[in-house]
PDB file of N, CA and C in Angstrom:
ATOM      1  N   UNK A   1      87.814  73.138  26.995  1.00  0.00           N
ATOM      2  CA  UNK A   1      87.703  73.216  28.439  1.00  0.00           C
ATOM      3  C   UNK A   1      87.279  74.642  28.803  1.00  0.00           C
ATOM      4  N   UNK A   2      86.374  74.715  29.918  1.00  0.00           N
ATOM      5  CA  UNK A   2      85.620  75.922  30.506  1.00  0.00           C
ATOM      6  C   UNK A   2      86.868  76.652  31.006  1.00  0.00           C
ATOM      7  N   UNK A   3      86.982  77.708  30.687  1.00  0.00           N
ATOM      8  CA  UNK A   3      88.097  78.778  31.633  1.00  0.00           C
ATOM      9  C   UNK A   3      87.699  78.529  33.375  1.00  0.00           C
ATOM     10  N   UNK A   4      87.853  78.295  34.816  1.00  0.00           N
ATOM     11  CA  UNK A   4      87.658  77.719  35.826  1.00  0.00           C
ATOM     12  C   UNK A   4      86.801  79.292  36.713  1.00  0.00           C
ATOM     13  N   UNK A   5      86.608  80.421  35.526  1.00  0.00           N
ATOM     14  CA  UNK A   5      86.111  81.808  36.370  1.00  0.00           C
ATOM     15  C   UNK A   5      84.476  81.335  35.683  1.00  0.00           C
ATOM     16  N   UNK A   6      84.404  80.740  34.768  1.00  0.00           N
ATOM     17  CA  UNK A   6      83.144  80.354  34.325  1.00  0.00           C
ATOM     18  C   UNK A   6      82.480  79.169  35.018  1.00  0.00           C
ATOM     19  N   UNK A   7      83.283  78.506  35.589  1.00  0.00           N
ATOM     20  CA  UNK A   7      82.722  76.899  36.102  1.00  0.00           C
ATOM     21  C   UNK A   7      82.349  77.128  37.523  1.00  0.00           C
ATOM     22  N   UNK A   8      83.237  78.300  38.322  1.00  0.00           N
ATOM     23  CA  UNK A   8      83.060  78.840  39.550  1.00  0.00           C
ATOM     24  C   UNK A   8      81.823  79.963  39.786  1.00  0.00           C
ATOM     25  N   UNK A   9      81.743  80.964  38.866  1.00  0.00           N
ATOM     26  CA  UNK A   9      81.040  82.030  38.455  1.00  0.00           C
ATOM     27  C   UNK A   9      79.576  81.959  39.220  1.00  0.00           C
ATOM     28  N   UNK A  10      79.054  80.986  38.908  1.00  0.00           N
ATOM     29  CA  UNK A  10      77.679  81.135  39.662  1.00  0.00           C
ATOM     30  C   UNK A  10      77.482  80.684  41.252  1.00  0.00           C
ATOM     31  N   UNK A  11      78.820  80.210  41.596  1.00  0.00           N
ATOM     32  CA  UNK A  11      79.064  80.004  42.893  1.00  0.00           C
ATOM     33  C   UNK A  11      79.385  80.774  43.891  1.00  0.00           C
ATOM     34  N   UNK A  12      79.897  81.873  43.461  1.00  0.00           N
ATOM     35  CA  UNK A  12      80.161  83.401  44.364  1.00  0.00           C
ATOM     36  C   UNK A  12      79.128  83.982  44.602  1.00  0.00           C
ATOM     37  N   UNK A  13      78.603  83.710  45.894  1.00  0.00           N
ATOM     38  CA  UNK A  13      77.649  84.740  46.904  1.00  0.00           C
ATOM     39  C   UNK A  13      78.377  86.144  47.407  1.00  0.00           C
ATOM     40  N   UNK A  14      77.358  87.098  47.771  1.00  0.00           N
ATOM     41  CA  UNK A  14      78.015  88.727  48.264  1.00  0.00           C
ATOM     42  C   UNK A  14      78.119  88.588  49.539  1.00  0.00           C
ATOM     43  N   UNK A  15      78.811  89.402  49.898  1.00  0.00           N
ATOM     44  CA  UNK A  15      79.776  89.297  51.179  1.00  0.00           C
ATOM     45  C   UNK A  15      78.216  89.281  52.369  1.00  0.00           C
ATOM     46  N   UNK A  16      77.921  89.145  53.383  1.00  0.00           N
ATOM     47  CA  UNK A  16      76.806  89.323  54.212  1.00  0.00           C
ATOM     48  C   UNK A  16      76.897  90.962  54.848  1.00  0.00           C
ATOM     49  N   UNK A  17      75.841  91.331  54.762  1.00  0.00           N
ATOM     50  CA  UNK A  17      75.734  92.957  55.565  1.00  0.00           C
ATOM     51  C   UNK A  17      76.176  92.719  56.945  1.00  0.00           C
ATOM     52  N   UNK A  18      76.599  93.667  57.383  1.00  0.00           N
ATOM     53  CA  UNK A  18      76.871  93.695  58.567  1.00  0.00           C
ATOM     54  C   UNK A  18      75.863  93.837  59.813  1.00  0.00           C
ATOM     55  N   UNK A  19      75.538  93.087  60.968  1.00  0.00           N
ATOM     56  CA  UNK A  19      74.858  93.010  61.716  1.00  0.00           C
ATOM     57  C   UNK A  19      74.335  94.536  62.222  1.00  0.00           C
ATOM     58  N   UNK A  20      72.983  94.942  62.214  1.00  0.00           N
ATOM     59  CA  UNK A  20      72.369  95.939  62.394  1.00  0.00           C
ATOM     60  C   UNK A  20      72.933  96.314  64.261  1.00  0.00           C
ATOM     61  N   UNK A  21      72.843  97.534  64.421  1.00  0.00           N
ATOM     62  CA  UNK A  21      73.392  97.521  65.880  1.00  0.00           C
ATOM     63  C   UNK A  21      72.073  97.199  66.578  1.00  0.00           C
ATOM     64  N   UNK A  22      72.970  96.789  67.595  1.00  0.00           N
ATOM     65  CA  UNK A  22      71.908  96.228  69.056  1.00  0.00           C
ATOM     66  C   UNK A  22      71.687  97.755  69.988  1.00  0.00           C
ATOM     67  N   UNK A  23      70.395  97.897  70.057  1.00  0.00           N
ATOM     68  CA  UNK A  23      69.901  99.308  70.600  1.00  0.00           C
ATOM     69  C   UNK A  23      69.208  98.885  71.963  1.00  0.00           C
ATOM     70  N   UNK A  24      69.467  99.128  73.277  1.00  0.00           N
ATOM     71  CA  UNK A  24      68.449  98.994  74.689  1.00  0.00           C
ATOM     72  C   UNK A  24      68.756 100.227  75.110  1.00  0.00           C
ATOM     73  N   UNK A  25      67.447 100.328  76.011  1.00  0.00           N
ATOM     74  CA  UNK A  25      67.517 101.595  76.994  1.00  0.00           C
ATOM     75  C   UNK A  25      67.125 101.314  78.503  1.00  0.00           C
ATOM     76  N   UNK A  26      66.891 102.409  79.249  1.00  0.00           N
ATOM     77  CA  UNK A  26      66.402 102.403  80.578  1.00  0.00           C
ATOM     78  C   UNK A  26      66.341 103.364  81.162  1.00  0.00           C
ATOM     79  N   UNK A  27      65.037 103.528  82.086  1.00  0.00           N
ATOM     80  CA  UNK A  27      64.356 104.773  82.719  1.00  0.00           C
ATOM     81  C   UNK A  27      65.046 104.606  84.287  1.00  0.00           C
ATOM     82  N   UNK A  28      64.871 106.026  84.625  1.00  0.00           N
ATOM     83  CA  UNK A  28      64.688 106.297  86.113  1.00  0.00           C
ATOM     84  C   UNK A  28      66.630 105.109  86.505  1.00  0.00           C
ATOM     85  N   UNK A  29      67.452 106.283  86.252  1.00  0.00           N
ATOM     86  CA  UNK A  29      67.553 107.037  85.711  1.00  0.00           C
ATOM     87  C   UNK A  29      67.632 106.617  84.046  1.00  0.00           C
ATOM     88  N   UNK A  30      67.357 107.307  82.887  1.00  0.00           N
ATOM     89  CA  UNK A  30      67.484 107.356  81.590  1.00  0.00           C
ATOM     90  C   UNK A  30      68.417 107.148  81.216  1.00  0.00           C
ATOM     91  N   UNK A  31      69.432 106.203  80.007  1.00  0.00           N
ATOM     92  CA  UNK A  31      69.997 105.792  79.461  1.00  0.00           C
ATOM     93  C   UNK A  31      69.607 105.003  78.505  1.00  0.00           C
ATOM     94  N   UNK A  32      70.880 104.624  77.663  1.00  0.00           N
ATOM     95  CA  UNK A  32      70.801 104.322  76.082  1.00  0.00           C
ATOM     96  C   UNK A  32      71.553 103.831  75.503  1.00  0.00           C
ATOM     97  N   UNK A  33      71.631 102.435  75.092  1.00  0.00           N
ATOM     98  CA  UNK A  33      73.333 101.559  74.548  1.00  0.00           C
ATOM     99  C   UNK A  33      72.552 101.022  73.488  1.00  0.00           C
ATOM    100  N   UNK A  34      73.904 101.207  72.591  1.00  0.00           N
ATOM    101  CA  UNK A  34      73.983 100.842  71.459  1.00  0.00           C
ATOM    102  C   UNK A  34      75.469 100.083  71.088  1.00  0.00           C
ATOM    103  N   UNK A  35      74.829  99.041  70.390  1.00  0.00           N
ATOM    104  CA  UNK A  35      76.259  97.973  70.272  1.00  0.00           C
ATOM    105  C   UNK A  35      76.309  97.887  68.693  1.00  0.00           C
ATOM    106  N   UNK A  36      77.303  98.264  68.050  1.00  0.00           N
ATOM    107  CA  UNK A  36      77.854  97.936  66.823  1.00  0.00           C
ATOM    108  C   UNK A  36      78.867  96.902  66.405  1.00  0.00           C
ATOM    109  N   UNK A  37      79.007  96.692  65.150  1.00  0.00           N
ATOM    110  CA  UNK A  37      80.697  95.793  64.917  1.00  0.00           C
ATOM    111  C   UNK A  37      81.686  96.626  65.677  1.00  0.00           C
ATOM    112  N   UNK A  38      81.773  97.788  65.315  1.00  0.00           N
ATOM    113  CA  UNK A  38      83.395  98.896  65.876  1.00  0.00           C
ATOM    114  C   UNK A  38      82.987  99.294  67.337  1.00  0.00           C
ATOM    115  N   UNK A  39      81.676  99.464  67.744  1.00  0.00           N
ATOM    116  CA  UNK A  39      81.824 100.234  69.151  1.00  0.00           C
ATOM    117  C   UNK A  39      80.309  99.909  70.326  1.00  0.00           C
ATOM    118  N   UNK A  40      81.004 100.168  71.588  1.00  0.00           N
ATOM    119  CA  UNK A  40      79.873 100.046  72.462  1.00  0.00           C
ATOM    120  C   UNK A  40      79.428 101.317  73.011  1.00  0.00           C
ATOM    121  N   UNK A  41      78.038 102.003  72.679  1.00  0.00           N
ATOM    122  CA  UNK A  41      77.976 103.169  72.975  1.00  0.00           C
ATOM    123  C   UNK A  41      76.871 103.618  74.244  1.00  0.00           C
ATOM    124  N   UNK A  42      77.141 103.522  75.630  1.00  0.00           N
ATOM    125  CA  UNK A  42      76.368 104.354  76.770  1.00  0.00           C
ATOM    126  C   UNK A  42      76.047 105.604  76.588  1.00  0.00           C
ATOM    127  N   UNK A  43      74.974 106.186  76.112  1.00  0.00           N
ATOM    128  CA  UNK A  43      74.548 107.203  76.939  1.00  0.00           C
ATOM    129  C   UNK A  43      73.694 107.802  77.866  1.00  0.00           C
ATOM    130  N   UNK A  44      73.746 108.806  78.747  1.00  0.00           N
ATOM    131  CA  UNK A  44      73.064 109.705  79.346  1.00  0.00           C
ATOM    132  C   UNK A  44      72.740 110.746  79.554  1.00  0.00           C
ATOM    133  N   UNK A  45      71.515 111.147  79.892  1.00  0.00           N
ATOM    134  CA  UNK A  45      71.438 112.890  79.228  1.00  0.00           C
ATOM    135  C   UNK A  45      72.277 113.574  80.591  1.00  0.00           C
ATOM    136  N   UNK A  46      72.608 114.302  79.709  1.00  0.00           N
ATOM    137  CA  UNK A  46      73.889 115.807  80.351  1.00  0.00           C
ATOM    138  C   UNK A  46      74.635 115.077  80.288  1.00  0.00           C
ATOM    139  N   UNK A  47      75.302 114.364  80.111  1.00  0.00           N
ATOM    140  CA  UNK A  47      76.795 113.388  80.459  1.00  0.00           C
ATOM    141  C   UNK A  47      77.447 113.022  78.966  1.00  0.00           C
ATOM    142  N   UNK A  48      78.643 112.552  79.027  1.00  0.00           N
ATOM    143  CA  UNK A  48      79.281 112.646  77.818  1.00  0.00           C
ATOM    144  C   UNK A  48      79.517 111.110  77.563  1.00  0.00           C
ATOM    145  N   UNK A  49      79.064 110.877  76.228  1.00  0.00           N
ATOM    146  CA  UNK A  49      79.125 109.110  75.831  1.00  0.00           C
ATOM    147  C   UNK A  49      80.574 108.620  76.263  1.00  0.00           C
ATOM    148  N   UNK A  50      80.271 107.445  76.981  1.00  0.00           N
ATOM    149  CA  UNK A  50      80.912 106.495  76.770  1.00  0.00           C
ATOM    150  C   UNK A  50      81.052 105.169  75.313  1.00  0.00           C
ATOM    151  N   UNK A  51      82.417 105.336  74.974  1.00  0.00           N
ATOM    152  CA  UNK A  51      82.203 104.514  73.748  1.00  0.00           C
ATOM    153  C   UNK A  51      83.753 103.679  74.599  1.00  0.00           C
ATOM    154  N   UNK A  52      83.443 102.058  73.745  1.00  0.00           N
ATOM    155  CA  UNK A  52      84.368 101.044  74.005  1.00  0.00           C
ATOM    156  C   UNK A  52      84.629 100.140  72.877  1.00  0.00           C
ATOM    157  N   UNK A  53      85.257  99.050  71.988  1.00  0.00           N
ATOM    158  CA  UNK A  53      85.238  98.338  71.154  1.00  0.00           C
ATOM    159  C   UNK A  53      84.580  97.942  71.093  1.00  0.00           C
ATOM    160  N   UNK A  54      83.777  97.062  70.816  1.00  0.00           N
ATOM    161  CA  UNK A  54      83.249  96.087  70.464  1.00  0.00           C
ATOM    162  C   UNK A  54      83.640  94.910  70.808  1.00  0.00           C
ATOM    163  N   UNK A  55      84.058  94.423  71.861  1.00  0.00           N
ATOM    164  CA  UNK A  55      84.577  93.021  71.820  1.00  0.00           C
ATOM    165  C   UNK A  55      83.756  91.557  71.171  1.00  0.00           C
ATOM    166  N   UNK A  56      84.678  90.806  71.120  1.00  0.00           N
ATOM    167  CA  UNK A  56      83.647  89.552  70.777  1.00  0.00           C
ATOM    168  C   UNK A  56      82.741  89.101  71.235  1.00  0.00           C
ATOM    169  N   UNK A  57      81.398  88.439  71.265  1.00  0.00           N
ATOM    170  CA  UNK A  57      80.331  88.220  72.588  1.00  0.00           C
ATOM    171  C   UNK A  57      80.896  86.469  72.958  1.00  0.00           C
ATOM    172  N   UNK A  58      80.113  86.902  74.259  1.00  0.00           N
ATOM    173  CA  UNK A  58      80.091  85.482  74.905  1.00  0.00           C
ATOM    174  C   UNK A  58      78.520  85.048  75.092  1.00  0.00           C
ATOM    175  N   UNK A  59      79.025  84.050  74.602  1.00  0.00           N
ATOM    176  CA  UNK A  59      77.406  83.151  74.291  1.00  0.00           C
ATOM    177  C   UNK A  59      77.326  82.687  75.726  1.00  0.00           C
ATOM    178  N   UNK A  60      75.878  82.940  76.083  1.00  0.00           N
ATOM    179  CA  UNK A  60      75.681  82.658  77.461  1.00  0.00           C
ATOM    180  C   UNK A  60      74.776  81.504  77.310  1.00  0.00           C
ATOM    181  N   UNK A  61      74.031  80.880  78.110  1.00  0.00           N
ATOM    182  CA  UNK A  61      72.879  80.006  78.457  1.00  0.00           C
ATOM    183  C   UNK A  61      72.022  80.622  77.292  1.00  0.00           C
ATOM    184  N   UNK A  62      71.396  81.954  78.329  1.00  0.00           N
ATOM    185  CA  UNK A  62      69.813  83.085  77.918  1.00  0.00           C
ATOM    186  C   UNK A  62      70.643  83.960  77.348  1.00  0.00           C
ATOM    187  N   UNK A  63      71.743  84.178  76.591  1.00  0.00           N
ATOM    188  CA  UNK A  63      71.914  85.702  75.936  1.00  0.00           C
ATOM    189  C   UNK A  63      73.425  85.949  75.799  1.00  0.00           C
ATOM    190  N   UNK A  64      73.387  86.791  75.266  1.00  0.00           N
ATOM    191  CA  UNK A  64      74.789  87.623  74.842  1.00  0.00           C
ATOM    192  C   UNK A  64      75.712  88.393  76.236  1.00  0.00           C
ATOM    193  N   UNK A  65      77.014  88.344  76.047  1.00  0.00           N
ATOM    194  CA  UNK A  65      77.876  89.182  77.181  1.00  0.00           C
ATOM    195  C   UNK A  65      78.761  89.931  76.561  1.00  0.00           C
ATOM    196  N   UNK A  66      79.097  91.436  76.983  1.00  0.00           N
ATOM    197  CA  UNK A  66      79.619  91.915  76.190  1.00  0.00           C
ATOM    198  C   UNK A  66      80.665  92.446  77.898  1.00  0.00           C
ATOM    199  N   UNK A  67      82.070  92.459  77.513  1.00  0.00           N
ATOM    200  CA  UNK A  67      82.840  92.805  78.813  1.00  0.00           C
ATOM    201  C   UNK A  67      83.636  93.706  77.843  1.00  0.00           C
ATOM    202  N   UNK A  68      83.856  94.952  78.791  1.00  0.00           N
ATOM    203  CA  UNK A  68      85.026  96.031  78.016  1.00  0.00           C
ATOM    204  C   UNK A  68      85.274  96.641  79.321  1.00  0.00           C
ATOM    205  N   UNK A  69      86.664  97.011  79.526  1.00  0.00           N
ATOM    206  CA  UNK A  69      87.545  97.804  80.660  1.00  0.00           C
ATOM    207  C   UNK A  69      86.148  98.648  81.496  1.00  0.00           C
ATOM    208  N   UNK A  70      84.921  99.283  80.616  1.00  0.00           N
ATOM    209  CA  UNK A  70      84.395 100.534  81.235  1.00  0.00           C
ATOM    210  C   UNK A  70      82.794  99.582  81.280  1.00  0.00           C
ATOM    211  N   UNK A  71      82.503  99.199  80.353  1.00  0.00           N
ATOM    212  CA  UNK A  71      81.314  98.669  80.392  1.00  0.00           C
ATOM    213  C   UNK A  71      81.014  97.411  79.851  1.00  0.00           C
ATOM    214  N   UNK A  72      80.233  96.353  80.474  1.00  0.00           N
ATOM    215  CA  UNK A  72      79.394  95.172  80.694  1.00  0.00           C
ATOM    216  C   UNK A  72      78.689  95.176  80.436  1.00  0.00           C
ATOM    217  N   UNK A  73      78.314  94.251  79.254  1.00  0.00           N
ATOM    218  CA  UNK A  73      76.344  94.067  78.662  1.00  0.00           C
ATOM    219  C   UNK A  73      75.981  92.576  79.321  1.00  0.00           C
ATOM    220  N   UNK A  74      74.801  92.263  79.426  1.00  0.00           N
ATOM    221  CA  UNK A  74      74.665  91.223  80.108  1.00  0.00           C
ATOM    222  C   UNK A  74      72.782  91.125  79.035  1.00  0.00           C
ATOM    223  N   UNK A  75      72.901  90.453  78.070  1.00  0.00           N
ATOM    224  CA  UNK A  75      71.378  90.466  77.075  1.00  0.00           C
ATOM    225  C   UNK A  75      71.173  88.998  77.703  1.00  0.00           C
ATOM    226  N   UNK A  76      69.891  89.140  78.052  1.00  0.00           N
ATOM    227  CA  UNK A  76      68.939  88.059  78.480  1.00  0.00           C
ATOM    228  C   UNK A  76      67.678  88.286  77.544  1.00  0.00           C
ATOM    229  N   UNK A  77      67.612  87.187  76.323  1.00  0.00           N
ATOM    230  CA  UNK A  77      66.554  86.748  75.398  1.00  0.00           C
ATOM    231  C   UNK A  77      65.389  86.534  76.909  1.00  0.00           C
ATOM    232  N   UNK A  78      64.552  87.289  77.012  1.00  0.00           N
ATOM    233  CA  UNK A  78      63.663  86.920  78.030  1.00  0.00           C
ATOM    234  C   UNK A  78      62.745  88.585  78.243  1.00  0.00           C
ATOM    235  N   UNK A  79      61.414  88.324  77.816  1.00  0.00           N
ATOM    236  CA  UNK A  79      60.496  89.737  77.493  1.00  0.00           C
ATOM    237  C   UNK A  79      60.722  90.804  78.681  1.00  0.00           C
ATOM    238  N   UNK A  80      60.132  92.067  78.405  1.00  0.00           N
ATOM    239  CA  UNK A  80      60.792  92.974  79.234  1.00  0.00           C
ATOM    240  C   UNK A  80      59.972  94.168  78.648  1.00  0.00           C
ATOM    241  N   UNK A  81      59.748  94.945  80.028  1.00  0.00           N
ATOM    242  CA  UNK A  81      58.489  96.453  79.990  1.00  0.00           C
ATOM    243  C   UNK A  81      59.761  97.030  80.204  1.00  0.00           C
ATOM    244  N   UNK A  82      59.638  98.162  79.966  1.00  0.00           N
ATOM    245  CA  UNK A  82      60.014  99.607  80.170  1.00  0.00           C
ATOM    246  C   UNK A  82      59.588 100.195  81.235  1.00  0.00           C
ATOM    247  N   UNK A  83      58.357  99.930  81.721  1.00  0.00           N
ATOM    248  CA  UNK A  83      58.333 100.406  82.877  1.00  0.00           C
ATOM    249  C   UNK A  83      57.167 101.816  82.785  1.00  0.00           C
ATOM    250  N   UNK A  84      57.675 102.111  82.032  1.00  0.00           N
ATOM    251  CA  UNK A  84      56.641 103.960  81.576  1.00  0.00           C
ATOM    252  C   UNK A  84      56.401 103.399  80.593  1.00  0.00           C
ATOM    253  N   UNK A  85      55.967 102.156  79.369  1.00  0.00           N
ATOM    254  CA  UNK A  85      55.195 102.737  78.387  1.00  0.00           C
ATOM    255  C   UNK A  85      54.151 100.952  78.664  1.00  0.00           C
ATOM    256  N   UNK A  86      53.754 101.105  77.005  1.00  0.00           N
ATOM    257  CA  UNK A  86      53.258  99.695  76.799  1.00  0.00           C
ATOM    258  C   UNK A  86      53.856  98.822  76.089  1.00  0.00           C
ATOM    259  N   UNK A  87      55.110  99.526  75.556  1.00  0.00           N
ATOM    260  CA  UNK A  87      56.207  98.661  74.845  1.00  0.00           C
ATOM    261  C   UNK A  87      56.635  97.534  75.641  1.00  0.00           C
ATOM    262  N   UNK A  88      56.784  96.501  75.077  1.00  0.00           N
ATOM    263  CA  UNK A  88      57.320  95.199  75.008  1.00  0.00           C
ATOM    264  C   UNK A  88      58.461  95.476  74.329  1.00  0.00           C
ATOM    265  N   UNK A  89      59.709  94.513  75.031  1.00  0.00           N
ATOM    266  CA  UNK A  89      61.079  94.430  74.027  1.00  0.00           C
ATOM    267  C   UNK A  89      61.368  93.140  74.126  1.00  0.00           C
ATOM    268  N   UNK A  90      61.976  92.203  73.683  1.00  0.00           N
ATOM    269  CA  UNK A  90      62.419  90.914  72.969  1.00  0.00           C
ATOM    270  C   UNK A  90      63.402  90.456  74.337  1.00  0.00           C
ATOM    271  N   UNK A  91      64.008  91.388  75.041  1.00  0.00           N
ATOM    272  CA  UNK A  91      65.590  91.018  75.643  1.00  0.00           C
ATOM    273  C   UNK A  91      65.720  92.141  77.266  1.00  0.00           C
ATOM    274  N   UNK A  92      65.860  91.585  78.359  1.00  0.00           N
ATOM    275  CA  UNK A  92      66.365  91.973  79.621  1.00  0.00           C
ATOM    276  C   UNK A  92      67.134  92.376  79.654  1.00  0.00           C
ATOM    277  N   UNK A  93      67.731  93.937  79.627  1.00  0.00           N
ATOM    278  CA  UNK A  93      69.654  93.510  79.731  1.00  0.00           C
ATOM    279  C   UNK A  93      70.103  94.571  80.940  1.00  0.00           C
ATOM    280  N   UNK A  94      71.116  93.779  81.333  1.00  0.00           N
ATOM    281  CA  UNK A  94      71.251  94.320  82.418  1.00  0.00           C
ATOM    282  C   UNK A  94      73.356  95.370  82.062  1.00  0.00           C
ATOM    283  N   UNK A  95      73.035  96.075  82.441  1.00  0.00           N
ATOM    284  CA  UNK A  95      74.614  97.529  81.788  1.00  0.00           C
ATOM    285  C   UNK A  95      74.921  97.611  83.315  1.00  0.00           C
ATOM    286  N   UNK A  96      76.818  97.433  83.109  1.00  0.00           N
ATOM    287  CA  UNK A  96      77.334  97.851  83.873  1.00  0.00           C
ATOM    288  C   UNK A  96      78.157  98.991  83.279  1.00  0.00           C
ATOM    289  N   UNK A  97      78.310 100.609  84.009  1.00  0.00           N
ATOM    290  CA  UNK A  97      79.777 101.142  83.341  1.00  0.00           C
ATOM    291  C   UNK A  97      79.988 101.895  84.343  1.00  0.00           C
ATOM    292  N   UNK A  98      81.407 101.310  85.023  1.00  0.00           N
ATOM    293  CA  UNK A  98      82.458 102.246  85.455  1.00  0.00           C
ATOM    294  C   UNK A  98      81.749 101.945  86.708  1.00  0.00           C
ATOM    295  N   UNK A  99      81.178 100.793  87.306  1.00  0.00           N
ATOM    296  CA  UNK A  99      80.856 100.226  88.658  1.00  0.00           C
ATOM    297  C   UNK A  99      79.725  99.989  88.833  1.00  0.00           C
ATOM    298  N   UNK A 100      79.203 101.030  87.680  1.00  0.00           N
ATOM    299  CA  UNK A 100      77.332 101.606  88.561  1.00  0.00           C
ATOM    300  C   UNK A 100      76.453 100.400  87.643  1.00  0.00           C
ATOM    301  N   UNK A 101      75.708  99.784  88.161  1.00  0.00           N
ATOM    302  CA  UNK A 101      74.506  98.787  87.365  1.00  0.00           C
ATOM    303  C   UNK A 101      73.250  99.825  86.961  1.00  0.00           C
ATOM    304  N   UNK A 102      72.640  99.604  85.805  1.00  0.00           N
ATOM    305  CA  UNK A 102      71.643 100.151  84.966  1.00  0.00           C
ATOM    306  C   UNK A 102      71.313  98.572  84.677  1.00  0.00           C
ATOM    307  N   UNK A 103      69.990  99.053  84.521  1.00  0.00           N
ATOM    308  CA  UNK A 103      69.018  97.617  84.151  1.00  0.00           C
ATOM    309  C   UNK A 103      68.002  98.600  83.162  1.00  0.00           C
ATOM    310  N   UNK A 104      67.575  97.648  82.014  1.00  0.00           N
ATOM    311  CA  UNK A 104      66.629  97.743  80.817  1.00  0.00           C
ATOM    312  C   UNK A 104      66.399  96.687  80.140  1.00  0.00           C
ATOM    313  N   UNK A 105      65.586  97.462  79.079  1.00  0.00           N
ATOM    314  CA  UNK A 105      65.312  96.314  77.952  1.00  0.00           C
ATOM    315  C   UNK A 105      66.187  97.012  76.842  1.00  0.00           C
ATOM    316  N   UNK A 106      66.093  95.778  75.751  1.00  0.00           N
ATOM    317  CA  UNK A 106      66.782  95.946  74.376  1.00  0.00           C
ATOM    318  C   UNK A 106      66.057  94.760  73.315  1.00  0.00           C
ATOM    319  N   UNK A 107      66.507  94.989  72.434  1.00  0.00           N
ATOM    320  CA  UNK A 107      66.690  94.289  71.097  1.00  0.00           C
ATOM    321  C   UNK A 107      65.641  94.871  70.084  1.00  0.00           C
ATOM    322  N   UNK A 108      65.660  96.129  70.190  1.00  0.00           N
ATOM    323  CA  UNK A 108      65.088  97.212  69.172  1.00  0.00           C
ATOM    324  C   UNK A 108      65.747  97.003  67.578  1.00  0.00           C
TER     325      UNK A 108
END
């Protein structure tokens, strides 16, 4: 009889990488979020990052929701300018933090 680490052996796949972070921005005024497994990161120039967990997403209709005490992601799968360039991005998303709405694109 096969020892059961030999009969199993070719059945163990590697663990999956971890999801690359989700990167959007937005002009006028300028900002910059980045979503990881551990953290949600706002920034703005002169101002000091806002970072939050990561919570779990909520599957929407069109996109991803991300809710934390300070900041709100709201990703809408639906194309999107920048506004100042000729870039195209994949995703609409609309950032809330700490009351104020920011609107951009993402899925860099």
């Amino acid at each position: 009889m096969l020892p059961l680490v030999a009969l199993t052996g070719g059945c163990l796949t590697a663990p999956a990488p971890p999801p690359a972070p989700y990167h959007a921005v937005g002009t006028e005024p300028f900002w910059n979020l980045l979503i990881d497994p551990i953290n949600i990161t706002f920034t703005q120039p002169d101002a000091q990052p806002i970072l939050q967990r990561t919570p779990s997403s909520i599957i929407g209709v069109a996109g991803e929701i991300y809710q934390t005490q300070r900041i709100n992601v709201n990703i809408v799968h639906a194309r999107c300018s920048d506004g100042m360039s000729d870039r195209s991005y994949p995703d609409t998303v609309d950032v809330t933090v700490d009351g104020r709405q920011f609107k951009g694109c993402g899925g860099l």
